[in-house]
N, C-alpha and C. Protein backbone atom coordinates (compact mmCIF):
# COMPACT_ATOMS: atom_id res chain seq x y z
N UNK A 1 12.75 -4.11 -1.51
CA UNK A 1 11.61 -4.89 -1.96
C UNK A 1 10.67 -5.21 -0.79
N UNK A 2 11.30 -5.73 0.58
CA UNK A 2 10.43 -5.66 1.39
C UNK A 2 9.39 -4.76 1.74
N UNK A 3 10.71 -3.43 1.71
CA UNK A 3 9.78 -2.24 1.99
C UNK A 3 8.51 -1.77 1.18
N UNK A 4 8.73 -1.81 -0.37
CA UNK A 4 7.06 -2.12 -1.00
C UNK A 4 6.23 -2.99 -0.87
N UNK A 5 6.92 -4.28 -0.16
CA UNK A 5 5.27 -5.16 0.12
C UNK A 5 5.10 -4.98 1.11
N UNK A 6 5.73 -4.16 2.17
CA UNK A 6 4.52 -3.72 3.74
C UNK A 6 3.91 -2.73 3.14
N UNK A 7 4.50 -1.59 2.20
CA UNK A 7 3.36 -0.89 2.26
C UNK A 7 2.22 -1.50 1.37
N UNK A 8 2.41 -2.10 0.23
CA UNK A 8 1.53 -2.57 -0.75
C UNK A 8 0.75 -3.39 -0.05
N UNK A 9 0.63 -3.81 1.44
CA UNK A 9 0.34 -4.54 2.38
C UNK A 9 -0.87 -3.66 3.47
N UNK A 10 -0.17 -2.19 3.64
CA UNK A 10 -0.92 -1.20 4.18
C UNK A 10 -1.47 -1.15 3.22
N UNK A 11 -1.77 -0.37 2.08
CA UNK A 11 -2.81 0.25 1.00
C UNK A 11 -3.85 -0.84 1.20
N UNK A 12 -3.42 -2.23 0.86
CA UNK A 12 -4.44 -3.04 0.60
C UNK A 12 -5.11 -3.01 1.78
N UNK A 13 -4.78 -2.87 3.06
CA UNK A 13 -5.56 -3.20 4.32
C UNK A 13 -6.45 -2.29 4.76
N UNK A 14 -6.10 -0.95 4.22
CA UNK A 14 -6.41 -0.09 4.48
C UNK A 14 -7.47 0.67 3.39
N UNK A 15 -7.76 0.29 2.44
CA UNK A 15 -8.60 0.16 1.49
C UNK A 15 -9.81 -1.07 1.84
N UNK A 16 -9.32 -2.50 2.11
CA UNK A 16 -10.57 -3.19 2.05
C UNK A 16 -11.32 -2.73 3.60
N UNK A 17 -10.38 -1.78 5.04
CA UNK A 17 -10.89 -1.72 5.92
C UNK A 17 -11.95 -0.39 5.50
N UNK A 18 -12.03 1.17 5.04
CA UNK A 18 -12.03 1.61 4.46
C UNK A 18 -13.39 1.23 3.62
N UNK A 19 -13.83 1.09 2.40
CA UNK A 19 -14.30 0.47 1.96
C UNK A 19 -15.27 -0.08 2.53
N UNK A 20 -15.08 -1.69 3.19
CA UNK A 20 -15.93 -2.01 3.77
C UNK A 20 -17.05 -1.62 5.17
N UNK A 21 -16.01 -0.71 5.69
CA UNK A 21 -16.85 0.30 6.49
C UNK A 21 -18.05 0.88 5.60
N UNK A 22 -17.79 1.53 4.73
CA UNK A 22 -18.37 2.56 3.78
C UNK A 22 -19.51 1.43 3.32
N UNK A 23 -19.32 0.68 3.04
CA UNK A 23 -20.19 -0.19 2.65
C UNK A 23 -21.41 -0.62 3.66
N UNK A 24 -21.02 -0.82 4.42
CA UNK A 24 -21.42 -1.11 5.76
C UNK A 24 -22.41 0.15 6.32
N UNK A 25 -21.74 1.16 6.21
CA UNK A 25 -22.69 2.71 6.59
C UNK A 25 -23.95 2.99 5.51
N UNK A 26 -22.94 2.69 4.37
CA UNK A 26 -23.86 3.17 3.17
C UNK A 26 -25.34 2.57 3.44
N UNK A 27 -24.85 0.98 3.04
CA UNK A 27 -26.34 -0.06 2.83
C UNK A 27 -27.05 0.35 4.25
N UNK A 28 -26.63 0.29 5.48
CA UNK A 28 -27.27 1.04 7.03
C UNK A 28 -28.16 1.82 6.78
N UNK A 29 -27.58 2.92 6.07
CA UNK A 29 -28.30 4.25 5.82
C UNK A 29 -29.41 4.26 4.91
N UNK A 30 -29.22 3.47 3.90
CA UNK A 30 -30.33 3.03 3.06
C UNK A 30 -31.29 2.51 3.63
N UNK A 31 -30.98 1.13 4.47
CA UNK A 31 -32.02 0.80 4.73
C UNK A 31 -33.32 1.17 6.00
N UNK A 32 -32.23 2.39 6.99
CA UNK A 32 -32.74 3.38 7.92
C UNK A 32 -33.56 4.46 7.00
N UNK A 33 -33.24 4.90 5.97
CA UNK A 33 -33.49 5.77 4.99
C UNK A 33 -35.20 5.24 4.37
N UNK A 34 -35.34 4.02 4.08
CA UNK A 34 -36.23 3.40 3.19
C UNK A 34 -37.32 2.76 4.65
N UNK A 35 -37.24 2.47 5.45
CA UNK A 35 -37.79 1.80 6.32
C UNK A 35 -38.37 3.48 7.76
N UNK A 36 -37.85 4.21 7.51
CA UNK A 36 -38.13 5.42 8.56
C UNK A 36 -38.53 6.48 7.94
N UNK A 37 -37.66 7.28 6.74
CA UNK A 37 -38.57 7.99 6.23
C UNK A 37 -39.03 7.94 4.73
N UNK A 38 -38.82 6.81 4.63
CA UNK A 38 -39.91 6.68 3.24
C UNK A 38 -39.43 7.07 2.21
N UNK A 39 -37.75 6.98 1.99
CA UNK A 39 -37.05 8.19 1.33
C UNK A 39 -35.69 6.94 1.10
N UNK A 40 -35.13 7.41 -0.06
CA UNK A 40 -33.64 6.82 -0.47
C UNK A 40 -32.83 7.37 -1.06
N UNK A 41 -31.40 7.38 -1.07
CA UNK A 41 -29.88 8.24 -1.55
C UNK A 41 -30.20 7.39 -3.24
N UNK A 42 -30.70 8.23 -4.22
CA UNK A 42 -30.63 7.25 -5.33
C UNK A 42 -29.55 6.92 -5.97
N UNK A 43 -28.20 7.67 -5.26
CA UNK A 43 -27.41 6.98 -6.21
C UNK A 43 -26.43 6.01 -4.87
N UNK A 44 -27.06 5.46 -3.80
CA UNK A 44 -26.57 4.64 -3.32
C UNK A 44 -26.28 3.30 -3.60
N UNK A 45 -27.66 2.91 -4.02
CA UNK A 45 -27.79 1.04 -4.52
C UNK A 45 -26.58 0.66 -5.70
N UNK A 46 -26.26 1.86 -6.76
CA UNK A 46 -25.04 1.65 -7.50
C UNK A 46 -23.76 1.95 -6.84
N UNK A 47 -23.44 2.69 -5.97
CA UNK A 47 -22.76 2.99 -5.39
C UNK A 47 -22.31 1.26 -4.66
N UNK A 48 -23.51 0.89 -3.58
CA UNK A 48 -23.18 -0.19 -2.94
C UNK A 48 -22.58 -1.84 -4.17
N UNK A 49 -23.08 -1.35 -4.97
CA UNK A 49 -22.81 -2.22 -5.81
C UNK A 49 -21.49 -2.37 -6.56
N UNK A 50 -20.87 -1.18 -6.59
CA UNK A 50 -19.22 -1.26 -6.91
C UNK A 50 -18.76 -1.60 -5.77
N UNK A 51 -19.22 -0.63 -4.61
CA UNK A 51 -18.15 -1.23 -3.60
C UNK A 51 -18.43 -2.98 -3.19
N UNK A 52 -19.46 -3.46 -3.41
CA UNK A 52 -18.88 -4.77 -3.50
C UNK A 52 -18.05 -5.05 -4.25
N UNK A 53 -17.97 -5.29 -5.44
CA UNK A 53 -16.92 -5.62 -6.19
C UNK A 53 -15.10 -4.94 -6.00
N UNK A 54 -15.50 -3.94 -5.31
CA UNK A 54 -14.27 -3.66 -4.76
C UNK A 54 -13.52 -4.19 -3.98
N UNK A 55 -14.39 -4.41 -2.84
CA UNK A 55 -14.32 -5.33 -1.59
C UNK A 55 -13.69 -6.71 -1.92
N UNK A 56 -14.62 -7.49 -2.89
CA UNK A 56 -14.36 -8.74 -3.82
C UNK A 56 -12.86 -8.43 -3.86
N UNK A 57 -12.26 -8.02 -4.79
CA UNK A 57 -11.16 -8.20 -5.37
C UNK A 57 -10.05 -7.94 -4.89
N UNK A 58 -10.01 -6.41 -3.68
CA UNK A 58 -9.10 -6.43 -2.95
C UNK A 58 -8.92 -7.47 -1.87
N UNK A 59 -10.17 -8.12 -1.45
CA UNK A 59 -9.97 -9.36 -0.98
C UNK A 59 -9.37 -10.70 -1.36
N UNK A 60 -9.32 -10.63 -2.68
CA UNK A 60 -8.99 -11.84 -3.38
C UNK A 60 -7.46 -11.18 -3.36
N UNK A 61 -7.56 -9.87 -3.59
CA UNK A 61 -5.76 -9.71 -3.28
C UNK A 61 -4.98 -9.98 -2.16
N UNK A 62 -6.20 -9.73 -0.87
CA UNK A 62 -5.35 -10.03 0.57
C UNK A 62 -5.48 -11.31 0.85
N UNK A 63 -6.20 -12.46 0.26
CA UNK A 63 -5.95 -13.55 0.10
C UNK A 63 -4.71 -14.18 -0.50
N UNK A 64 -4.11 -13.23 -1.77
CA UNK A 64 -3.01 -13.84 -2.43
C UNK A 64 -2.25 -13.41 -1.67
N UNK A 65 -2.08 -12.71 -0.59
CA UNK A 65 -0.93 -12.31 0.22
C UNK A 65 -0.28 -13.50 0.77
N UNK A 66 -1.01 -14.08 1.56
CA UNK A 66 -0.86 -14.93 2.56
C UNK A 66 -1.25 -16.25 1.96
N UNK A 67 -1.17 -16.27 0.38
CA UNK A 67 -1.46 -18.11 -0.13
C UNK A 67 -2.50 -18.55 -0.01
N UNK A 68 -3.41 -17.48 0.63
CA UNK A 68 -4.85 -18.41 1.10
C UNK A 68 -5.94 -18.53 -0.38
N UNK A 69 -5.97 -18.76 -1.62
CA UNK A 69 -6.64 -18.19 -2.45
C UNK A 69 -7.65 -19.96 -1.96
N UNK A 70 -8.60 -20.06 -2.78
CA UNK A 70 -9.11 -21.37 -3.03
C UNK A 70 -8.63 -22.69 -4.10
N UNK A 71 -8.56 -23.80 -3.17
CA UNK A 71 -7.36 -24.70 -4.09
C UNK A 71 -8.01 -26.01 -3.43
N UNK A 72 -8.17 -26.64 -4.86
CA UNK A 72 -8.57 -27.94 -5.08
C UNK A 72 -7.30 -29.18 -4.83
N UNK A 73 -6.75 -29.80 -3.61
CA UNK A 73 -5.53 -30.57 -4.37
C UNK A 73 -5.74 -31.75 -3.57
N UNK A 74 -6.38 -32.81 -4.21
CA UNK A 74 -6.61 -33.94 -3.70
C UNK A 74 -5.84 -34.91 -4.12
N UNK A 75 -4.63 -34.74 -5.21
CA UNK A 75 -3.94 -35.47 -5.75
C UNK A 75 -2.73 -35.11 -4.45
N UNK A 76 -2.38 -34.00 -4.72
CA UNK A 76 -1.15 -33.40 -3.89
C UNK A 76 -0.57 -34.33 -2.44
N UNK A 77 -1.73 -34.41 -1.73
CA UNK A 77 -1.85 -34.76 -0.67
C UNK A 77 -0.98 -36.79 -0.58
N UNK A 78 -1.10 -37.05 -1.65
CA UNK A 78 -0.36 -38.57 -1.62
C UNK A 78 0.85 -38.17 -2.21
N UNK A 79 1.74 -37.12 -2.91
CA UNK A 79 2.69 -36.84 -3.65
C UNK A 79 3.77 -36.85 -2.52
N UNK A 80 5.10 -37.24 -2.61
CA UNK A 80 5.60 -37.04 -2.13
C UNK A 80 6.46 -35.48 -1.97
N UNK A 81 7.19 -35.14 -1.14
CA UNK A 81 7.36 -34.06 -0.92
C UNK A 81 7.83 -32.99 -2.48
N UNK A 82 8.93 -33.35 -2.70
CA UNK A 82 9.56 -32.77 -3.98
C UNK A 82 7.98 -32.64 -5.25
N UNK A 83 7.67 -33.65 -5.16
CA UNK A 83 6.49 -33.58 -6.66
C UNK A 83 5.16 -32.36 -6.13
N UNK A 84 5.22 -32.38 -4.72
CA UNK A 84 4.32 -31.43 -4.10
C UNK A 84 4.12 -30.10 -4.60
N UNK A 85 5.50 -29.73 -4.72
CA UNK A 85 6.71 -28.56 -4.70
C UNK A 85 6.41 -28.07 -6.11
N UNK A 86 6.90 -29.45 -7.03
CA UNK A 86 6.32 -29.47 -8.32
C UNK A 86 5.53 -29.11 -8.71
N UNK A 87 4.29 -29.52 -8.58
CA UNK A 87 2.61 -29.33 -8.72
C UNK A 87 2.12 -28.28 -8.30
N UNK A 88 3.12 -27.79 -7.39
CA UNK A 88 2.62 -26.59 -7.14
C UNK A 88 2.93 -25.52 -7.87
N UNK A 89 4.19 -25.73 -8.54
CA UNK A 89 4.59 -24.70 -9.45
C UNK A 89 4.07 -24.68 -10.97
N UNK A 90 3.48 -25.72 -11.45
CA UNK A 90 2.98 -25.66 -12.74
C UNK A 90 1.32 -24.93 -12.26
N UNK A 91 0.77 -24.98 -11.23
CA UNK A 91 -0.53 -24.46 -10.74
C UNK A 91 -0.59 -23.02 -10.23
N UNK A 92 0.66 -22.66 -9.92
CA UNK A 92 0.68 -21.58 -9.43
C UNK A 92 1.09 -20.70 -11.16
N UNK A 93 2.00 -21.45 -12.31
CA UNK A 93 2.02 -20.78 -13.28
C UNK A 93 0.59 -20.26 -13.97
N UNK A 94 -0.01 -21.56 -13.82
CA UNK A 94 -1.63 -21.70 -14.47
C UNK A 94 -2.42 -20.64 -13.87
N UNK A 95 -2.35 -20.25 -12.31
CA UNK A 95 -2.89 -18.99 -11.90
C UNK A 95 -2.56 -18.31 -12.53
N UNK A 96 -1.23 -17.55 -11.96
CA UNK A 96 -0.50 -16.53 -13.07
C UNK A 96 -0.98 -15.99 -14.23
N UNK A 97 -1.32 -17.05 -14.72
CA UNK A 97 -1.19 -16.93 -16.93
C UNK A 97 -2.51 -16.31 -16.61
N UNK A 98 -3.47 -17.03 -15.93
CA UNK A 98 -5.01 -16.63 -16.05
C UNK A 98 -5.24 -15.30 -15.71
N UNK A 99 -4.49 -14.98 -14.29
CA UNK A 99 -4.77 -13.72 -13.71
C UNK A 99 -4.54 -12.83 -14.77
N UNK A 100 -3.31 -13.07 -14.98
CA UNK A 100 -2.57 -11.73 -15.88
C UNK A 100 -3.62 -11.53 -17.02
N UNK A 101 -3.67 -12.19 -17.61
CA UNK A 101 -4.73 -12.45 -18.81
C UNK A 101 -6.07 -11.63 -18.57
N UNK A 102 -6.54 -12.02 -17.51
CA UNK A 102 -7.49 -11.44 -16.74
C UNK A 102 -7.61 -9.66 -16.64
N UNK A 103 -5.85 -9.56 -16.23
CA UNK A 103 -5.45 -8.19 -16.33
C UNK A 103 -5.60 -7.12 -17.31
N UNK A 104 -5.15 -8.10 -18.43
CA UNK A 104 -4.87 -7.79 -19.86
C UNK A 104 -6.33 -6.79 -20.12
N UNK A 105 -7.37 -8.21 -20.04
CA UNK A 105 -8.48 -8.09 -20.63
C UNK A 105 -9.58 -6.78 -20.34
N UNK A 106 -9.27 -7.33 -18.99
CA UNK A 106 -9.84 -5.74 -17.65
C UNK A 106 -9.35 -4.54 -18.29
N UNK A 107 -8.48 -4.63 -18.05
CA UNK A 107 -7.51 -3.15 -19.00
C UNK A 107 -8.58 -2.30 -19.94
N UNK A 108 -8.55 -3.56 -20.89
CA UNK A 108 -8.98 -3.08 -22.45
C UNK A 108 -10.15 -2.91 -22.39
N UNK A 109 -10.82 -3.65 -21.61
CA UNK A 109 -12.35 -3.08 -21.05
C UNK A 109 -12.21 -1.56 -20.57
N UNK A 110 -11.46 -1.56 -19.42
CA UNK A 110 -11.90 -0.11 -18.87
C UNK A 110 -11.22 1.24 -20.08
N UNK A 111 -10.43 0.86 -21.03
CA UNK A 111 -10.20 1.76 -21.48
C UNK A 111 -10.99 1.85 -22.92
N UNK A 112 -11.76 0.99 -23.42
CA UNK A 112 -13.20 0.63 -24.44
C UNK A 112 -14.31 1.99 -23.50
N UNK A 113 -14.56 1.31 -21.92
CA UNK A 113 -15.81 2.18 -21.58
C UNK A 113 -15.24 3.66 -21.15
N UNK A 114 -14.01 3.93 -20.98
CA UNK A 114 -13.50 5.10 -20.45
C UNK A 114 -13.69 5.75 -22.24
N UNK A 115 -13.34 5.43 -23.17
CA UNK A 115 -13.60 5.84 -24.36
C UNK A 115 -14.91 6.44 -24.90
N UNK A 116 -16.17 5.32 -24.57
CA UNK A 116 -17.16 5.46 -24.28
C UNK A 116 -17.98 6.67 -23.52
N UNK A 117 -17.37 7.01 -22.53
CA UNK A 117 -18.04 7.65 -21.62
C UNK A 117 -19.10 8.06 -20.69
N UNK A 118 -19.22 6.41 -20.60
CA UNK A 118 -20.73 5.99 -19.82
C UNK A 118 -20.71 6.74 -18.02
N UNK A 119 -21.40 7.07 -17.55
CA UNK A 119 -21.56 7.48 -16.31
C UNK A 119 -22.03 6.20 -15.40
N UNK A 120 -21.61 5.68 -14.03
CA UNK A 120 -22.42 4.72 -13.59
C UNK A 120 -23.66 5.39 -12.41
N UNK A 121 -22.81 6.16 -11.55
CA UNK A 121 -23.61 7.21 -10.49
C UNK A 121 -23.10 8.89 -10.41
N UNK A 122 -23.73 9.20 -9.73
CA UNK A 122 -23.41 10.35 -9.43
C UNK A 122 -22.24 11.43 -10.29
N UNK A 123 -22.53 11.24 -11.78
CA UNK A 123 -21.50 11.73 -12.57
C UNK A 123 -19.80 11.23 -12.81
N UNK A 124 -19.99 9.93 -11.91
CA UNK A 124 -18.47 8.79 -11.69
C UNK A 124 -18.69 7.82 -12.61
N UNK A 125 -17.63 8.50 -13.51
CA UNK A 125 -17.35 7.43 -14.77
C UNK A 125 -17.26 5.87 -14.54
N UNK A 126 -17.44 4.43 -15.39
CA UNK A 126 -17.63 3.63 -15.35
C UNK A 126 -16.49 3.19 -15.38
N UNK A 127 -15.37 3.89 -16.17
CA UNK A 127 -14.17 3.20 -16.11
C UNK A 127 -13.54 3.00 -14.43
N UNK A 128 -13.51 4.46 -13.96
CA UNK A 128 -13.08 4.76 -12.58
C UNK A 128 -13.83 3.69 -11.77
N UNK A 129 -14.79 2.62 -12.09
CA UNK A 129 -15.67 1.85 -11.00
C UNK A 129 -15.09 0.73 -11.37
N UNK A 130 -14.37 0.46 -12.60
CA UNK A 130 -13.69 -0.45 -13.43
C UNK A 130 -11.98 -0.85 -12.86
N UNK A 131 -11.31 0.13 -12.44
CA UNK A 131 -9.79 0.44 -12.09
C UNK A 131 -9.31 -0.43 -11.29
N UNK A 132 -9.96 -1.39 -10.33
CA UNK A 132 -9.90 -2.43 -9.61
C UNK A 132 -9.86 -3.58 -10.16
N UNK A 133 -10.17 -3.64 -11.55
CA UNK A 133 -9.85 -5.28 -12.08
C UNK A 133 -8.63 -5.21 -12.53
N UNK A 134 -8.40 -4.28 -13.24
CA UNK A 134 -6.57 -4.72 -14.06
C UNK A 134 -5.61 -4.73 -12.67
N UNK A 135 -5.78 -3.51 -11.93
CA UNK A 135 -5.16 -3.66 -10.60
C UNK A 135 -5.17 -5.28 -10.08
N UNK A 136 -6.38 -5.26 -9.29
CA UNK A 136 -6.06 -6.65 -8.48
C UNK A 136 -5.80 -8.12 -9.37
N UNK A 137 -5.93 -8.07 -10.43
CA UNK A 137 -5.45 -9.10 -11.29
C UNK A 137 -3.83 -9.26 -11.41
N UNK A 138 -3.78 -8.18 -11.87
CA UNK A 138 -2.59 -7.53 -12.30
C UNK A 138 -1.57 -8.37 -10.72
N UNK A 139 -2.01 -7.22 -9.98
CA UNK A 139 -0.83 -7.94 -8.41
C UNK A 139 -1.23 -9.95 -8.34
N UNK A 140 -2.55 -10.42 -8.50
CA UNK A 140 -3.14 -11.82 -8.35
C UNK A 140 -1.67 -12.40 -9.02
N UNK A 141 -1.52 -11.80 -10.25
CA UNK A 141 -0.78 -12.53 -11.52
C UNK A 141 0.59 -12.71 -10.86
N UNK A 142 0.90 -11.45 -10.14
CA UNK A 142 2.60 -11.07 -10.24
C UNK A 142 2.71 -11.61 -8.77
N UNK A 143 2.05 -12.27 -7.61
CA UNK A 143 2.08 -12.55 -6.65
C UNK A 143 2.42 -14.00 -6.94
N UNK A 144 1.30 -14.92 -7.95
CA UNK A 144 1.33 -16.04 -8.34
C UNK A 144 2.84 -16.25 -8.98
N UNK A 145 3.20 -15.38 -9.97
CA UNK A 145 4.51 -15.62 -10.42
C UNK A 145 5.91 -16.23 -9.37
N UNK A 146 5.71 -15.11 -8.48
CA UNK A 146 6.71 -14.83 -7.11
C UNK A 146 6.27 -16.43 -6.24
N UNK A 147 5.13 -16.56 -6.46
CA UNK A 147 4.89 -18.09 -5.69
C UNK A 147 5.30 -19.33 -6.61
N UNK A 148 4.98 -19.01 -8.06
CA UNK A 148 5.72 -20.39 -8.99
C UNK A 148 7.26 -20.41 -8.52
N UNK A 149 8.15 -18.88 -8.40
CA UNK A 149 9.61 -19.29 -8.57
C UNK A 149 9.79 -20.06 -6.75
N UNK A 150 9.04 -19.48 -5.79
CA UNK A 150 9.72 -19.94 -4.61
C UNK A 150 9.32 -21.36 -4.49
N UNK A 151 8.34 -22.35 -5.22
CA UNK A 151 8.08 -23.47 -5.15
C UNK A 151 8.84 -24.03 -6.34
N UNK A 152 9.20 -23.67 -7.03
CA UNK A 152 10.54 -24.04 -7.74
C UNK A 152 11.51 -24.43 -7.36
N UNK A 153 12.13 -23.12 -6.20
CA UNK A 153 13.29 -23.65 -5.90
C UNK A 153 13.08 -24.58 -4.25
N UNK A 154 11.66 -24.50 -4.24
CA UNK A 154 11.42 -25.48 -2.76
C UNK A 154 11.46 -27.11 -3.59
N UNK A 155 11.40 -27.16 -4.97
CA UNK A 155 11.35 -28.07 -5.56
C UNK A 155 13.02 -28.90 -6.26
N UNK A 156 13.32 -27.97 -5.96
CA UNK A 156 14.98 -28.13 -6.73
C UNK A 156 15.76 -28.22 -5.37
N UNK A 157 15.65 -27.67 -4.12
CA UNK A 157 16.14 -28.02 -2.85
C UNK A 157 15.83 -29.46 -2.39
N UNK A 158 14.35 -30.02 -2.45
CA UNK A 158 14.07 -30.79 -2.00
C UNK A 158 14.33 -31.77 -2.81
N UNK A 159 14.51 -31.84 -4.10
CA UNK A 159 15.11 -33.50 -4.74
C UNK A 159 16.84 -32.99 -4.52
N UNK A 160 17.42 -32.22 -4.35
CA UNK A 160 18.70 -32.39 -3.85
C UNK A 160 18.66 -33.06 -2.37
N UNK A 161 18.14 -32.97 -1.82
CA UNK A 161 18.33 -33.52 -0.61
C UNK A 161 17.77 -35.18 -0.40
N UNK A 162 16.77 -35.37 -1.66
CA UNK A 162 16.14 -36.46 -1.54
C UNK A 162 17.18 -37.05 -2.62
């Protein structure tokens, strides 16, 4: 198990590094392109525009790596230790449910427009620009899960001891 989350650890790193390069060259080139010779890649601006959203989400995945997502907990902070533990696990379920859900939904989208057969650029189907939401939801959900059970049992350790 370890051994799939270093690599599931490489892919991701190596995708948002990847990626955001590309992103980085692309919009460059455009705007060297539009400002020098008077000229633009027309199917760049859509192009740059998935790979944001790519960027987005595998980020929000390498955020769930390391716990860092964005979190409101102004209650938490007076709780004592065990209820901490607690609160954290009914919040981390509440991620979970959402992400996955999220997953669900993404899914049925990309396989509605993959049905469809809309083009977004350069003859690259809409679904294929789509494949990044059920994905990074999908891991958001199952990362959150893996974080409800270990604050569970940081919760069931710590009123044993208290």
């Amino acid at each position: 198990m370890a051994r799939l989350l270093r690599v599931l650890a490489i892919v991701e790193d190596g995708l948002l590094v990847v990626l955001l390069g590309g992103l980085i060259a692309l919009a460059g080139a455009q705007i060297a392109l539009r400002n020098v010779l008077d000229t633009s890649l027309l199917w760049a601006d859509p192009a740059v525009r998935v790979m944001v959203l790519w960027v987005g989400m595998i980020g929000a995945v390498v955020a769930t790596r390391y716990d860092k997502q964005i979190s409101v907990d102004v209650l938490s902070r007076f709780l004592p230790e065990r209820w901490k533990a607690a609160t954290r696990v009914a919040t981390d379920l509440f991620t979970a449910a959402v992400s996955l859900a999220l997953a669900w939904h993404s899914a049925r989208l990309l396989l509605a427009d993959r049905a469809g057969g809309d083009k977004v650029f350069a003859s690259v189907p809409l679904w294929v620009c789509e494949l990044v939401l059920p994905a990074a939801f999908g891991v958001i959900g199952l990362r959150y899960l893996a974080y409800a059970v270990a604050h569970g049992r940081k919760a069931v350790t710590s009123g044993a001891a208290g």
